[in-house]
PDB file of N, CA and C in Angstrom:
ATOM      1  N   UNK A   1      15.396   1.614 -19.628  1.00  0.00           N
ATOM      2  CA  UNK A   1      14.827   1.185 -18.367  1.00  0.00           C
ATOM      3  C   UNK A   1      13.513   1.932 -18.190  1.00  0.00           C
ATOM      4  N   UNK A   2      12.505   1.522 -17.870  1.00  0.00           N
ATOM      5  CA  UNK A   2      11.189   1.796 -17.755  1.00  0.00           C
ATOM      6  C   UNK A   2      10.521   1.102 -16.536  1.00  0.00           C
ATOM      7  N   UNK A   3      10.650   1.928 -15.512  1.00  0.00           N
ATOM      8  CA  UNK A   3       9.853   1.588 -13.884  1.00  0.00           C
ATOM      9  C   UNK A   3       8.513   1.380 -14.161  1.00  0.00           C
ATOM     10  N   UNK A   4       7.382   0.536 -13.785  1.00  0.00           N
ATOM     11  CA  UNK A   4       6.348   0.757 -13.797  1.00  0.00           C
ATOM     12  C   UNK A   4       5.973   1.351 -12.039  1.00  0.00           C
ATOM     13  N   UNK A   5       4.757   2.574 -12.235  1.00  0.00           N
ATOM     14  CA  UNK A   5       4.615   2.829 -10.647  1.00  0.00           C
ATOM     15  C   UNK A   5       2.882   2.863 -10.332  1.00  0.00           C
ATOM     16  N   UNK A   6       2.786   1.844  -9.408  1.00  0.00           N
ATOM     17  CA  UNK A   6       1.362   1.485  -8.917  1.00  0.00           C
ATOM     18  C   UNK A   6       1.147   1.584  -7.604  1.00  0.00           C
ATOM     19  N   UNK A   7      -0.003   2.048  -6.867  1.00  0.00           N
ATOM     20  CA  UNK A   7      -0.166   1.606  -5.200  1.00  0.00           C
ATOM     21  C   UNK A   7      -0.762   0.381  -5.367  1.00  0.00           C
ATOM     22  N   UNK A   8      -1.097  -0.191  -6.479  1.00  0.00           N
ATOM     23  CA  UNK A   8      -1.682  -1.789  -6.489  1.00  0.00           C
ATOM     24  C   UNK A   8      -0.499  -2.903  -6.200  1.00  0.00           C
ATOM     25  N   UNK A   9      -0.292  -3.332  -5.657  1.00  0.00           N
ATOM     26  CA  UNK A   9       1.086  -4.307  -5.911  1.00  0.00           C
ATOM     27  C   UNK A   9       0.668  -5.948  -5.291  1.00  0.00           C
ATOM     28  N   UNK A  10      -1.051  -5.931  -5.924  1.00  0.00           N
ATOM     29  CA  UNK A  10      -1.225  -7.325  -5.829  1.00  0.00           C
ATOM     30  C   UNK A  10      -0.426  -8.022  -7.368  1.00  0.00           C
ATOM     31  N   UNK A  11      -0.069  -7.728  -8.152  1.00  0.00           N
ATOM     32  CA  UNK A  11       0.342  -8.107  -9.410  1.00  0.00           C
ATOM     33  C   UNK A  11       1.524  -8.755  -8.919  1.00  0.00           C
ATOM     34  N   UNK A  12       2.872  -8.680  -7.555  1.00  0.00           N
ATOM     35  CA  UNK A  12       3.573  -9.127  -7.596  1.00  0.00           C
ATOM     36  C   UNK A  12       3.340 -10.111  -6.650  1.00  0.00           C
ATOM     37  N   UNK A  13       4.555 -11.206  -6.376  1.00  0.00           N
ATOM     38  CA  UNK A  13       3.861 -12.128  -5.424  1.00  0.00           C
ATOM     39  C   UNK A  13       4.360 -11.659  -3.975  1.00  0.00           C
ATOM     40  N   UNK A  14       3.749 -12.243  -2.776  1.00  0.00           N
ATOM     41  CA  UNK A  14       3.764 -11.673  -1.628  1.00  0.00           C
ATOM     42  C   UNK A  14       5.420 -12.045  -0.739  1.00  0.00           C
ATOM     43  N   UNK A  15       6.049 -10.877  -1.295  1.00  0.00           N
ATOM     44  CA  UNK A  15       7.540 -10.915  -0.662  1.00  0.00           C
ATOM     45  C   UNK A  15       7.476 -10.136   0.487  1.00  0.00           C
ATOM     46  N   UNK A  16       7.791 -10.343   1.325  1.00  0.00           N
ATOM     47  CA  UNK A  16       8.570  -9.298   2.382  1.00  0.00           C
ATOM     48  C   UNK A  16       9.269  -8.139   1.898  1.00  0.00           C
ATOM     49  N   UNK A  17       8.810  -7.010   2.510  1.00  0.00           N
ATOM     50  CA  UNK A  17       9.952  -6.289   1.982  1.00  0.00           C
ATOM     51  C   UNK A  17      10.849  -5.700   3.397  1.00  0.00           C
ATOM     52  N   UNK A  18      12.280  -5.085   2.887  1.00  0.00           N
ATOM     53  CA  UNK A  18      12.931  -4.994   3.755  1.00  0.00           C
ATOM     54  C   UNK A  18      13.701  -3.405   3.928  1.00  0.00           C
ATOM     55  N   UNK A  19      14.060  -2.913   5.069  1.00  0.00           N
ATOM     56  CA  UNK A  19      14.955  -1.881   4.477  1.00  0.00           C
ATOM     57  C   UNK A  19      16.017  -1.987   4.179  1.00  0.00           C
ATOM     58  N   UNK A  20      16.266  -0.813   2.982  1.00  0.00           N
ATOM     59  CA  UNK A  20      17.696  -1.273   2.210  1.00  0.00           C
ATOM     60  C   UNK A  20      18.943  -0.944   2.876  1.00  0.00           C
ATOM     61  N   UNK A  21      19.736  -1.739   2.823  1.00  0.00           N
ATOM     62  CA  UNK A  21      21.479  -1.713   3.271  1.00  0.00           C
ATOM     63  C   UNK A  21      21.442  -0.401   3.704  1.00  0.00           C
ATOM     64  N   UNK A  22      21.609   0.553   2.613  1.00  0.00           N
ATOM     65  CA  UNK A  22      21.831   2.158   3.233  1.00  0.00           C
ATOM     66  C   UNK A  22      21.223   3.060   3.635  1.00  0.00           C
ATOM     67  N   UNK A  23      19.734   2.216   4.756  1.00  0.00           N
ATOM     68  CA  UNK A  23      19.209   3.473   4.958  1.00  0.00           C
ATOM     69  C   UNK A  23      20.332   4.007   6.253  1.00  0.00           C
ATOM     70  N   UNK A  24      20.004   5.426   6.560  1.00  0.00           N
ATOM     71  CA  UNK A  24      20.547   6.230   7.562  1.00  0.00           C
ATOM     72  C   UNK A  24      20.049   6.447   8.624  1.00  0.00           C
ATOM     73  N   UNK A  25      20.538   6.877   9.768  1.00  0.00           N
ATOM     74  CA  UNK A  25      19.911   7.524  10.925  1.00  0.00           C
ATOM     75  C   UNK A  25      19.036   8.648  11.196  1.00  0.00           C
ATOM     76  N   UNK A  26      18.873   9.018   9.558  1.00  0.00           N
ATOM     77  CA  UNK A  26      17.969  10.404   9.568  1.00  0.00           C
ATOM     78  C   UNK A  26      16.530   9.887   8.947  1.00  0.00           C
ATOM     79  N   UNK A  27      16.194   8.795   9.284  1.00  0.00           N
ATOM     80  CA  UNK A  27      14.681   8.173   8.575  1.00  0.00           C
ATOM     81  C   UNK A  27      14.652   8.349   7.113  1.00  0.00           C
ATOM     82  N   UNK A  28      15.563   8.899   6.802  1.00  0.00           N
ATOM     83  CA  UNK A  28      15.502   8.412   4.953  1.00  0.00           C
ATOM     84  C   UNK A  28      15.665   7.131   4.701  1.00  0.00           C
ATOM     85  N   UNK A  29      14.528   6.530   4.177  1.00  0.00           N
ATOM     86  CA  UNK A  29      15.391   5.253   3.647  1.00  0.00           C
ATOM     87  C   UNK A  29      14.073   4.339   3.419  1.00  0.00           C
ATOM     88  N   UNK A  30      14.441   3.776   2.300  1.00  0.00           N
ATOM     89  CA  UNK A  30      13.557   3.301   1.368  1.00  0.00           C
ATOM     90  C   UNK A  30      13.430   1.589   1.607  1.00  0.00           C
ATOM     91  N   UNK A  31      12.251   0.568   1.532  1.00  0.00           N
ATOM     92  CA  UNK A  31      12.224  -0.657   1.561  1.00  0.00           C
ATOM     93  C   UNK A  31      12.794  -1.024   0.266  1.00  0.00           C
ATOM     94  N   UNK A  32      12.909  -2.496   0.151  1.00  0.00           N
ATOM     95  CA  UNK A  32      12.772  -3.148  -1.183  1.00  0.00           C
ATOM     96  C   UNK A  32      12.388  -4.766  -1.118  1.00  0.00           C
ATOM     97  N   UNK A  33      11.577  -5.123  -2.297  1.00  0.00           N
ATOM     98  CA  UNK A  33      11.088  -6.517  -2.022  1.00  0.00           C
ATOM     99  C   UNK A  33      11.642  -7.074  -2.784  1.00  0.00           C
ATOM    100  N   UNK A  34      12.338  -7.908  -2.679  1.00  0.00           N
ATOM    101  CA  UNK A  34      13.168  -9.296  -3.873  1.00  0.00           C
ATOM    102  C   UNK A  34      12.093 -10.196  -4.302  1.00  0.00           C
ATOM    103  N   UNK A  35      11.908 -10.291  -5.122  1.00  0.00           N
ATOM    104  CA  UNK A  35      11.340 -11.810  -5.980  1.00  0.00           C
ATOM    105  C   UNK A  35      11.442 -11.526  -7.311  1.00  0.00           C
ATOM    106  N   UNK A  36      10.572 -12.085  -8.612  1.00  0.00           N
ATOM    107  CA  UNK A  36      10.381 -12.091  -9.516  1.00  0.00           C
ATOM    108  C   UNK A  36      10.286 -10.541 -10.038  1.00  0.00           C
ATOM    109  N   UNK A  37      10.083  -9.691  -9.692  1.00  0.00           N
ATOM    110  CA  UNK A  37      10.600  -8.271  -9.619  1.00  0.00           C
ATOM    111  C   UNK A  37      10.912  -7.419  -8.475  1.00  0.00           C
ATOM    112  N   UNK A  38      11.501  -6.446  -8.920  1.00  0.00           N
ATOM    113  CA  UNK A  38      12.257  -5.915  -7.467  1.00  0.00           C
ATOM    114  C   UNK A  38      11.265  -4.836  -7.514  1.00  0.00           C
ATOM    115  N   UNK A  39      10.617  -4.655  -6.268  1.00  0.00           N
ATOM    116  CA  UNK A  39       9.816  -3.315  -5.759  1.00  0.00           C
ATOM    117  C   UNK A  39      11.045  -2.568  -4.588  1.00  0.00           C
ATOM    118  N   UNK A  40      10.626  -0.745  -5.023  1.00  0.00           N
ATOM    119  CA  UNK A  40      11.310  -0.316  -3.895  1.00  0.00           C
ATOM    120  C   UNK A  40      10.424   0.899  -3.020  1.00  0.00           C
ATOM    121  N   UNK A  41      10.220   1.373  -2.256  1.00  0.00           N
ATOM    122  CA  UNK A  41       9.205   2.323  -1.784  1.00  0.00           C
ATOM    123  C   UNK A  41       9.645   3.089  -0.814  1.00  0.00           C
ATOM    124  N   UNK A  42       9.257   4.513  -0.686  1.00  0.00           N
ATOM    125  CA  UNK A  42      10.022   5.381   0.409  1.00  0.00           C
ATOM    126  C   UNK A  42       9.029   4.458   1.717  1.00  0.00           C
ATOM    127  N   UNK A  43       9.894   4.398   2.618  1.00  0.00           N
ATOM    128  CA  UNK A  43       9.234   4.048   4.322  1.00  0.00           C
ATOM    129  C   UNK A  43       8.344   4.986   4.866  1.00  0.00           C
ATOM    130  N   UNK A  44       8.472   6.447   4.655  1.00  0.00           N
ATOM    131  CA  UNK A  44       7.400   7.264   4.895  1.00  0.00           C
ATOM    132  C   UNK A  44       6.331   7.816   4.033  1.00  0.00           C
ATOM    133  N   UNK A  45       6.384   7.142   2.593  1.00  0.00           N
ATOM    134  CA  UNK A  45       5.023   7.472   2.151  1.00  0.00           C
ATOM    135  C   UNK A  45       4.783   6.126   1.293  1.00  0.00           C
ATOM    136  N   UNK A  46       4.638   5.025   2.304  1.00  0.00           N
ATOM    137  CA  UNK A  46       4.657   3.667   1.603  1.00  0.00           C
ATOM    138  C   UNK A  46       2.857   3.619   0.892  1.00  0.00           C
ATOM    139  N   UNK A  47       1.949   4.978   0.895  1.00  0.00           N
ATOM    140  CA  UNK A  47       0.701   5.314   0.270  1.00  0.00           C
ATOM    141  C   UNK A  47       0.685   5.660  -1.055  1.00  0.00           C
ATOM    142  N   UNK A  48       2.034   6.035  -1.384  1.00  0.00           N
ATOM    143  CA  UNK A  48       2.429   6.340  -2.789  1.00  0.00           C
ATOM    144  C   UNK A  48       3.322   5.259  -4.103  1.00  0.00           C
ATOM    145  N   UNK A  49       2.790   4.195  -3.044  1.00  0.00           N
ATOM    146  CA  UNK A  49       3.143   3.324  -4.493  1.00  0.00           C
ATOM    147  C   UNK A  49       4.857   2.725  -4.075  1.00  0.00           C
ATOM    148  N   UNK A  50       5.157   2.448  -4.924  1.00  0.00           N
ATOM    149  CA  UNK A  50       5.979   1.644  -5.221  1.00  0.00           C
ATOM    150  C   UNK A  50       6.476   1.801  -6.641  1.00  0.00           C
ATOM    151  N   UNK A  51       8.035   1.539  -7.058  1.00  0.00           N
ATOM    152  CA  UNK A  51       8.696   1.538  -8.219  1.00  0.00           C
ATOM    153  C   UNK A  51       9.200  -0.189  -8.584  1.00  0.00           C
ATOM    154  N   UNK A  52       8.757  -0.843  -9.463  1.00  0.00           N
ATOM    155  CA  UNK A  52       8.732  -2.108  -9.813  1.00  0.00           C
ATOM    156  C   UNK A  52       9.358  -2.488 -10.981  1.00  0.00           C
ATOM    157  N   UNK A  53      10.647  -2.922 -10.779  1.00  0.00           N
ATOM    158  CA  UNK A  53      11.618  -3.420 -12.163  1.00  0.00           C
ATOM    159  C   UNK A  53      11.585  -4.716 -12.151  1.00  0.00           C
ATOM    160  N   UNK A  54      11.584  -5.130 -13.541  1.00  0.00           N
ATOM    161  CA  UNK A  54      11.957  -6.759 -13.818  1.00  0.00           C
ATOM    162  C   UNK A  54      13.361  -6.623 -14.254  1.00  0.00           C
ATOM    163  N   UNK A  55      14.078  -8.369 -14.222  1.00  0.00           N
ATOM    164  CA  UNK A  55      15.091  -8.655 -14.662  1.00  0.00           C
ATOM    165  C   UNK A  55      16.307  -7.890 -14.685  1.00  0.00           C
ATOM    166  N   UNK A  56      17.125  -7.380 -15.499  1.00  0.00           N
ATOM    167  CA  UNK A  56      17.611  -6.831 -15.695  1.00  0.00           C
ATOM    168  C   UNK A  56      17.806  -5.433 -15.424  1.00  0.00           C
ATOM    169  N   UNK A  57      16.765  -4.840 -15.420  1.00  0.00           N
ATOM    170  CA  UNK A  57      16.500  -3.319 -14.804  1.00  0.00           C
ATOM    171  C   UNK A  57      16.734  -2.894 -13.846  1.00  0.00           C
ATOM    172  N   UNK A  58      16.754  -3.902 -12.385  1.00  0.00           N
ATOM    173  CA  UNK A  58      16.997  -3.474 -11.308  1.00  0.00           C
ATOM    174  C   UNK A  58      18.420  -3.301 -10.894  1.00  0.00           C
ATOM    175  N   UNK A  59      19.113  -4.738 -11.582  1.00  0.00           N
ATOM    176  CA  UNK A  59      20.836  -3.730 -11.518  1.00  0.00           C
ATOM    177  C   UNK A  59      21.152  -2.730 -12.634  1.00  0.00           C
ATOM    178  N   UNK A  60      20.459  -1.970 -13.755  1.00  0.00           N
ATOM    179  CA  UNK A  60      20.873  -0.978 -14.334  1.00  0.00           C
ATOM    180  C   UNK A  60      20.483   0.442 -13.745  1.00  0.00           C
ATOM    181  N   UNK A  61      19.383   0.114 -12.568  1.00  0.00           N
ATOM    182  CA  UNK A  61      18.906   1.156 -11.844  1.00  0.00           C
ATOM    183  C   UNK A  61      19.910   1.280 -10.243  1.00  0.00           C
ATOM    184  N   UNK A  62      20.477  -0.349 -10.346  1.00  0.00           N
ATOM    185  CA  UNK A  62      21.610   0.187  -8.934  1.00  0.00           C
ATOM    186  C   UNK A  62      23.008   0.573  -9.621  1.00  0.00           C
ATOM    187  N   UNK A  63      23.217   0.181 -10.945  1.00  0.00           N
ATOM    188  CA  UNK A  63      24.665   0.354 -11.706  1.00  0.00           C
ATOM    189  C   UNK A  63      24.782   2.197 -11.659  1.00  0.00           C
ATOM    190  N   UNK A  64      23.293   2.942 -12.212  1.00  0.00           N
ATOM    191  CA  UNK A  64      22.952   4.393 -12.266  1.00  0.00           C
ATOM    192  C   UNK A  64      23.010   5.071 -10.864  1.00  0.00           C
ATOM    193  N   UNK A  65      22.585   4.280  -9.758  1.00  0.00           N
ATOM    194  CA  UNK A  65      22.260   4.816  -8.342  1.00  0.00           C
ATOM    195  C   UNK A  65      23.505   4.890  -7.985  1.00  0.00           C
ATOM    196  N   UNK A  66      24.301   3.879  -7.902  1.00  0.00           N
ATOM    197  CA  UNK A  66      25.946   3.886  -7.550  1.00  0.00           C
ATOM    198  C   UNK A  66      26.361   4.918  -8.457  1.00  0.00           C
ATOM    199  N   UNK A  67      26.779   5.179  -9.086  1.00  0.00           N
ATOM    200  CA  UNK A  67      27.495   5.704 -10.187  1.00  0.00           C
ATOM    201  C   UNK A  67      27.299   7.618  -9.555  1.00  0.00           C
ATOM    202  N   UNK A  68      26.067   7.549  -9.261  1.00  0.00           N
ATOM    203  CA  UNK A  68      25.918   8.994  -8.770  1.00  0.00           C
ATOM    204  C   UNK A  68      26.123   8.999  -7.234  1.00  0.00           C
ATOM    205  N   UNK A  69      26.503   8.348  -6.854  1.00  0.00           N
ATOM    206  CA  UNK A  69      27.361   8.351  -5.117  1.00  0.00           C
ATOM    207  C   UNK A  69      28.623   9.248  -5.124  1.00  0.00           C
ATOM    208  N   UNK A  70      29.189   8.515  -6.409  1.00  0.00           N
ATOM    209  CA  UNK A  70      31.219   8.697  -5.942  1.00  0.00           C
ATOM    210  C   UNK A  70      31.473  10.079  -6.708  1.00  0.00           C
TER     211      UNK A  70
END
């Protein structure tokens, strides 16, 4: 798995992004944009870019994210 990370993110097309399921009540918590690749970005330093997976990558990066929860 190999993230690409840019503050450019005209390369993807113009999705909404949203916050994710688990953010918390303590302002942690990160957006993410669905389309043709998945972007995800902290909410408080949305100046620093963005992490951008295609296809496949983005559930081996939530299969890894889960996995370190339990």
């Amino acid at each position: 798995m190999t993230p690409s990370t840019t503050t450019d993110e005209s390369f993807i097309p113009a999705v909404p992004w949203h916050k994710a399921s688990y953010t918390n009540d303590r302002g942690e918590c990160v957006e993410v944009a669905e389309g043709p690749v998945t972007g995800i970005r902290d909410t408080k330093h949305r100046e620093l870019g963005a992490l951008f997976f295609a296809g496949g990558e983005w559930e081996a990066f939530l299969g890894i994210a889960k996995s370190d929860l339990g």
